[in-house]
PDB file of N, CA and C in Angstrom:
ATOM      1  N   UNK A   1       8.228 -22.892 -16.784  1.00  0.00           N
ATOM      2  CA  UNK A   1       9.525 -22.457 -17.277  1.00  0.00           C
ATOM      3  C   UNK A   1       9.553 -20.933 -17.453  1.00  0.00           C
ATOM      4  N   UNK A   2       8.457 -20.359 -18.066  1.00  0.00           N
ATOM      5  CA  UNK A   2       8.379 -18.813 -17.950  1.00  0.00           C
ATOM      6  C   UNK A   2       8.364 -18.359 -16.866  1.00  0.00           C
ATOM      7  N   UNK A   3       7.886 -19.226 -16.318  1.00  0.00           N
ATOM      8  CA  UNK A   3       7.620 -17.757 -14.533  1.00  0.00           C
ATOM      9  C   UNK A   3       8.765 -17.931 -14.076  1.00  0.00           C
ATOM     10  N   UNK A   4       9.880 -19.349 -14.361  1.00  0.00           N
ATOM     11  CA  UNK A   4      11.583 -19.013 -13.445  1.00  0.00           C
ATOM     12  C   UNK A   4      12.038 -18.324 -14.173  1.00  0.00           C
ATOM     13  N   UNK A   5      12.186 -18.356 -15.480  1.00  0.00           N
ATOM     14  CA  UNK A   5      12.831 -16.915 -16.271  1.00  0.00           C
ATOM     15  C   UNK A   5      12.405 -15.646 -16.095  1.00  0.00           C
ATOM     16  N   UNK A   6      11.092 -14.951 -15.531  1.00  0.00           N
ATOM     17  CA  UNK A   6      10.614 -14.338 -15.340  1.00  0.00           C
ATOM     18  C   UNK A   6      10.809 -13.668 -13.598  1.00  0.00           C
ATOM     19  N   UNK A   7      11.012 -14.582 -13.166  1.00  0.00           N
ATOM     20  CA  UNK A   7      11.409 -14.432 -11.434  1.00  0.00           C
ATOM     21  C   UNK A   7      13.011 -14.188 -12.000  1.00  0.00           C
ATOM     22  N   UNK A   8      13.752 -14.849 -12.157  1.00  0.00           N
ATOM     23  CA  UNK A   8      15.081 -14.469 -12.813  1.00  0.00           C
ATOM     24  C   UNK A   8      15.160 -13.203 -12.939  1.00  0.00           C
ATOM     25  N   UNK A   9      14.706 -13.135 -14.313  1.00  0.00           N
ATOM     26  CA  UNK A   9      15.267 -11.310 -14.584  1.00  0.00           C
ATOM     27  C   UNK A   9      14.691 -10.532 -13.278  1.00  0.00           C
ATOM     28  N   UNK A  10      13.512 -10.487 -12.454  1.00  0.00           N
ATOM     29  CA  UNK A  10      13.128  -9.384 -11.478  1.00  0.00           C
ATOM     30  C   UNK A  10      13.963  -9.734 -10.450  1.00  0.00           C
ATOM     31  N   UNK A  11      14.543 -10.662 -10.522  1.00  0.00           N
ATOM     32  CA  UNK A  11      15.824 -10.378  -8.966  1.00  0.00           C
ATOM     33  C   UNK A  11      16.828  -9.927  -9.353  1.00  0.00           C
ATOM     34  N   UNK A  12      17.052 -10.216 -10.507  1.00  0.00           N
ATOM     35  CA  UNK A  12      18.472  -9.855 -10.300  1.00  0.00           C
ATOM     36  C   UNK A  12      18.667  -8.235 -11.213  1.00  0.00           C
ATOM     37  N   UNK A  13      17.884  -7.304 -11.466  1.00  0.00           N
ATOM     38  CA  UNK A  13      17.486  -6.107 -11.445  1.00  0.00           C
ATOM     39  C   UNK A  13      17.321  -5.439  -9.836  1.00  0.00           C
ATOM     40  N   UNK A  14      18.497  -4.070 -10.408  1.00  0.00           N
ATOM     41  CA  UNK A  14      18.580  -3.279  -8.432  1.00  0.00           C
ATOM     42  C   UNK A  14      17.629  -2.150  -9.296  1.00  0.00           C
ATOM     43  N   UNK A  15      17.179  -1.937  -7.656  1.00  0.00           N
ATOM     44  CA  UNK A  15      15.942  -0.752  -7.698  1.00  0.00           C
ATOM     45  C   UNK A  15      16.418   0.260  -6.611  1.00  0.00           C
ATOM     46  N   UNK A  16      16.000   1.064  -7.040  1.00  0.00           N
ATOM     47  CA  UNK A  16      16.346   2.325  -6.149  1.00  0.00           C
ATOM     48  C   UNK A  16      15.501   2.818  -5.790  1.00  0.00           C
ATOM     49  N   UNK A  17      15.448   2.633  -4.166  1.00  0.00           N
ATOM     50  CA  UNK A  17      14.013   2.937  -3.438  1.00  0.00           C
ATOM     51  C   UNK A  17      13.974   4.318  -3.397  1.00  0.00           C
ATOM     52  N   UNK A  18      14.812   5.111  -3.264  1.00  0.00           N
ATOM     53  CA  UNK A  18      13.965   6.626  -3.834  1.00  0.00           C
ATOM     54  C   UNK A  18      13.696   7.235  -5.014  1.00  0.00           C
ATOM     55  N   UNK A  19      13.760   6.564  -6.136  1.00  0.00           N
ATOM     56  CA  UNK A  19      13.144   6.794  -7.651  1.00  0.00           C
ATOM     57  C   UNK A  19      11.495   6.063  -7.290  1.00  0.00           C
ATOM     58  N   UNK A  20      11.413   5.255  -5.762  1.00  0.00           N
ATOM     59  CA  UNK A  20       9.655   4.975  -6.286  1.00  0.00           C
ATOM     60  C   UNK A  20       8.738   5.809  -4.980  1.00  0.00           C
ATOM     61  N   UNK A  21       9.739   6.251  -3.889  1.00  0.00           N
ATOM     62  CA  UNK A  21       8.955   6.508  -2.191  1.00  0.00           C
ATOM     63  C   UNK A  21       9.904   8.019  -1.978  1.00  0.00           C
ATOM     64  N   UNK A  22       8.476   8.170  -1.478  1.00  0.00           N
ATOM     65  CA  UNK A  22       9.129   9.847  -0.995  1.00  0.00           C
ATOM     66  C   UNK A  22       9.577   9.796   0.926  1.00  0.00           C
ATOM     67  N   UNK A  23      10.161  10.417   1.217  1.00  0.00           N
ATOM     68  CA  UNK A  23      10.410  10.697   2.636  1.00  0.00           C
ATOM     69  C   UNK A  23       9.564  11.587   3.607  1.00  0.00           C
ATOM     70  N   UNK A  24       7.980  10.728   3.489  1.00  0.00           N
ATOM     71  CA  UNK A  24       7.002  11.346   3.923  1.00  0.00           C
ATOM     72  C   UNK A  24       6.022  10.446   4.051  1.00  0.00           C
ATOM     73  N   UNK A  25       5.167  10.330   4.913  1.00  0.00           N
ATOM     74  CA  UNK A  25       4.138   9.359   5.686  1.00  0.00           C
ATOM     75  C   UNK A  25       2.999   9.816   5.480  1.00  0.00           C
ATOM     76  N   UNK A  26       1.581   8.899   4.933  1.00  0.00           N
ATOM     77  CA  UNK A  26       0.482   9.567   4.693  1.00  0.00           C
ATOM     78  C   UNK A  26      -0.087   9.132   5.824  1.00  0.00           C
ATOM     79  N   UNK A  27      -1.296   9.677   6.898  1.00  0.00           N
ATOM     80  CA  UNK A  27      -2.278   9.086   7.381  1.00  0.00           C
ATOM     81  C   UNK A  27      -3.706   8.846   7.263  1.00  0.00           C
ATOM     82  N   UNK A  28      -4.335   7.515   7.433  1.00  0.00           N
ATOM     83  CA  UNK A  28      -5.885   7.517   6.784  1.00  0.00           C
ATOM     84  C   UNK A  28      -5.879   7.622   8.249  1.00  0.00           C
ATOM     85  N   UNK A  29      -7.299   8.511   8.340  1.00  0.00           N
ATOM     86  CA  UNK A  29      -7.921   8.202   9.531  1.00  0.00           C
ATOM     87  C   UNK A  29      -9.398   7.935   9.132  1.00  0.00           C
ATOM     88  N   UNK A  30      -9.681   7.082   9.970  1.00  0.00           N
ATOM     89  CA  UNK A  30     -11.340   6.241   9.720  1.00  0.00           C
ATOM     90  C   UNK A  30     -12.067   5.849  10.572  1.00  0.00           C
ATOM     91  N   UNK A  31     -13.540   6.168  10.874  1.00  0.00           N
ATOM     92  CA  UNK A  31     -14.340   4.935  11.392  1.00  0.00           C
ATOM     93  C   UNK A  31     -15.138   3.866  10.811  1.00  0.00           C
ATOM     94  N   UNK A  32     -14.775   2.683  11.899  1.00  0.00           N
ATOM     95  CA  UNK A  32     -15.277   1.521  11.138  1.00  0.00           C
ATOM     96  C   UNK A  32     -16.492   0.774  12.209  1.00  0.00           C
ATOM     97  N   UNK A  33     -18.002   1.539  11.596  1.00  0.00           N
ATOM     98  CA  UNK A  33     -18.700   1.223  13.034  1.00  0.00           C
ATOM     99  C   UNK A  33     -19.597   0.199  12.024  1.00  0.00           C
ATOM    100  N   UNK A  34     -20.568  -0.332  12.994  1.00  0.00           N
ATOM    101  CA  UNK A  34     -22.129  -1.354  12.770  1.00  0.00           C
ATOM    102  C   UNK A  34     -22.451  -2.382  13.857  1.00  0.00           C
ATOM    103  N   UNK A  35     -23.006  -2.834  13.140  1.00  0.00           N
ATOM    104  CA  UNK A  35     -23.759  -4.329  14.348  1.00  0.00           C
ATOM    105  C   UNK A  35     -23.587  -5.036  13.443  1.00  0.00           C
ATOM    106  N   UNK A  36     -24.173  -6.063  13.868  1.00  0.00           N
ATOM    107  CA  UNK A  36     -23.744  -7.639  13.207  1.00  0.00           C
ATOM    108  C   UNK A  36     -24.813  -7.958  12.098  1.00  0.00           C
ATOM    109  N   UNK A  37     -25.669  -6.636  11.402  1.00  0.00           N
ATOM    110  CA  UNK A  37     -25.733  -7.036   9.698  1.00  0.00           C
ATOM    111  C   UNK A  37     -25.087  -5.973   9.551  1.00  0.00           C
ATOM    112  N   UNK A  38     -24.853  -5.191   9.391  1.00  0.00           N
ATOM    113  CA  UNK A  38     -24.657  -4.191   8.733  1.00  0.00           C
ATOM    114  C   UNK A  38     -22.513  -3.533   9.325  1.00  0.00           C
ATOM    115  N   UNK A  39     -21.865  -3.119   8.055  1.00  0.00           N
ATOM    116  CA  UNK A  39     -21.077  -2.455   8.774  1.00  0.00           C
ATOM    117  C   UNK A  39     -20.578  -1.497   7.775  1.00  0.00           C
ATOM    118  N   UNK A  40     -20.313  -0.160   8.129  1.00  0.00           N
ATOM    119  CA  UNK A  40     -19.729   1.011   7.925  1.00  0.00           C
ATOM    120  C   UNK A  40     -18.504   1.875   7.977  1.00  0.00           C
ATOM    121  N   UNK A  41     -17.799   2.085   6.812  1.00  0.00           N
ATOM    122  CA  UNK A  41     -16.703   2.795   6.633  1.00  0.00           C
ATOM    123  C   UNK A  41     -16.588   3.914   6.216  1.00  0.00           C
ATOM    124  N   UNK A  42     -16.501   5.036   7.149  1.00  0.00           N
ATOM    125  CA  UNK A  42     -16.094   6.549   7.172  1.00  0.00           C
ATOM    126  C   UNK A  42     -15.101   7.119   7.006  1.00  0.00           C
ATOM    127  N   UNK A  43     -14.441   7.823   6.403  1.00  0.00           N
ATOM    128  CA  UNK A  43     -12.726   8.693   6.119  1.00  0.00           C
ATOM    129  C   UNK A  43     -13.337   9.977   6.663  1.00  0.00           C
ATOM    130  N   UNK A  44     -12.280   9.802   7.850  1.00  0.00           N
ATOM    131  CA  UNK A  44     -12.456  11.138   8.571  1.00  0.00           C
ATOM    132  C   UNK A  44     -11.628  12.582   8.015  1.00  0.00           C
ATOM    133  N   UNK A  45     -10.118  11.698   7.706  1.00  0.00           N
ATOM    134  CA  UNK A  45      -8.973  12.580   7.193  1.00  0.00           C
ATOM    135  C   UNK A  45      -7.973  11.853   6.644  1.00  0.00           C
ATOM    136  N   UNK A  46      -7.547  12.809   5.829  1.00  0.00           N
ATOM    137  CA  UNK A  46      -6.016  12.296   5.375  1.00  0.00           C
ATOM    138  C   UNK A  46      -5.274  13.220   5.566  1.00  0.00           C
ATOM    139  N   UNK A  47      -3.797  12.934   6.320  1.00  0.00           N
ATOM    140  CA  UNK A  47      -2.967  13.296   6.798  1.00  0.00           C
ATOM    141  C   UNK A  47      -1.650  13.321   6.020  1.00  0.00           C
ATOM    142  N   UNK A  48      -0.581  14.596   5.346  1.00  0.00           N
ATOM    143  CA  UNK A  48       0.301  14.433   4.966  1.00  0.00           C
ATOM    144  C   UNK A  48       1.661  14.694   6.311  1.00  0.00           C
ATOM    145  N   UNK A  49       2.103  14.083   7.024  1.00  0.00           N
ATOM    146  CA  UNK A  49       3.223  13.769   8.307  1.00  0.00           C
ATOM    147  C   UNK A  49       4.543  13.837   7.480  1.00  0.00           C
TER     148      UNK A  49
END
C-alpha cells in the first residue's frame, strides 16, 4: 500500500529537465584489456563535448 502511494505522488510531480542536466556531453574514454583470468580497466580521458 505504501509503495502505490508512493509511486502516486512521484508521477504525478512535473520535473524540469533543465533544473537537473546541463546542455553538454561528457566522454569516458577507456581500455578494457586481459585474458581469461585476469581483466583490466584503464581511463584514458575524460572529455567535456
Amino acid at each position: 500500500m505504501e509503495f502505490l502511494f508512493m509511486y502516486l505522488f512521484m508521477v504525478t510531480q512535473d520535473v524540469n529537465f533543465d533544473d537537473y542536466f546541463l546542455d553538454k556531453t561528457m566522454r569516458v574514454d577507456m581500455y578494457i584489456t586481459g585474458n581469461y583470468l585476469e581483466e583490466v580497466i584503464s581511463l584514458d580521458e575524460v572529455v567535456e563535448e
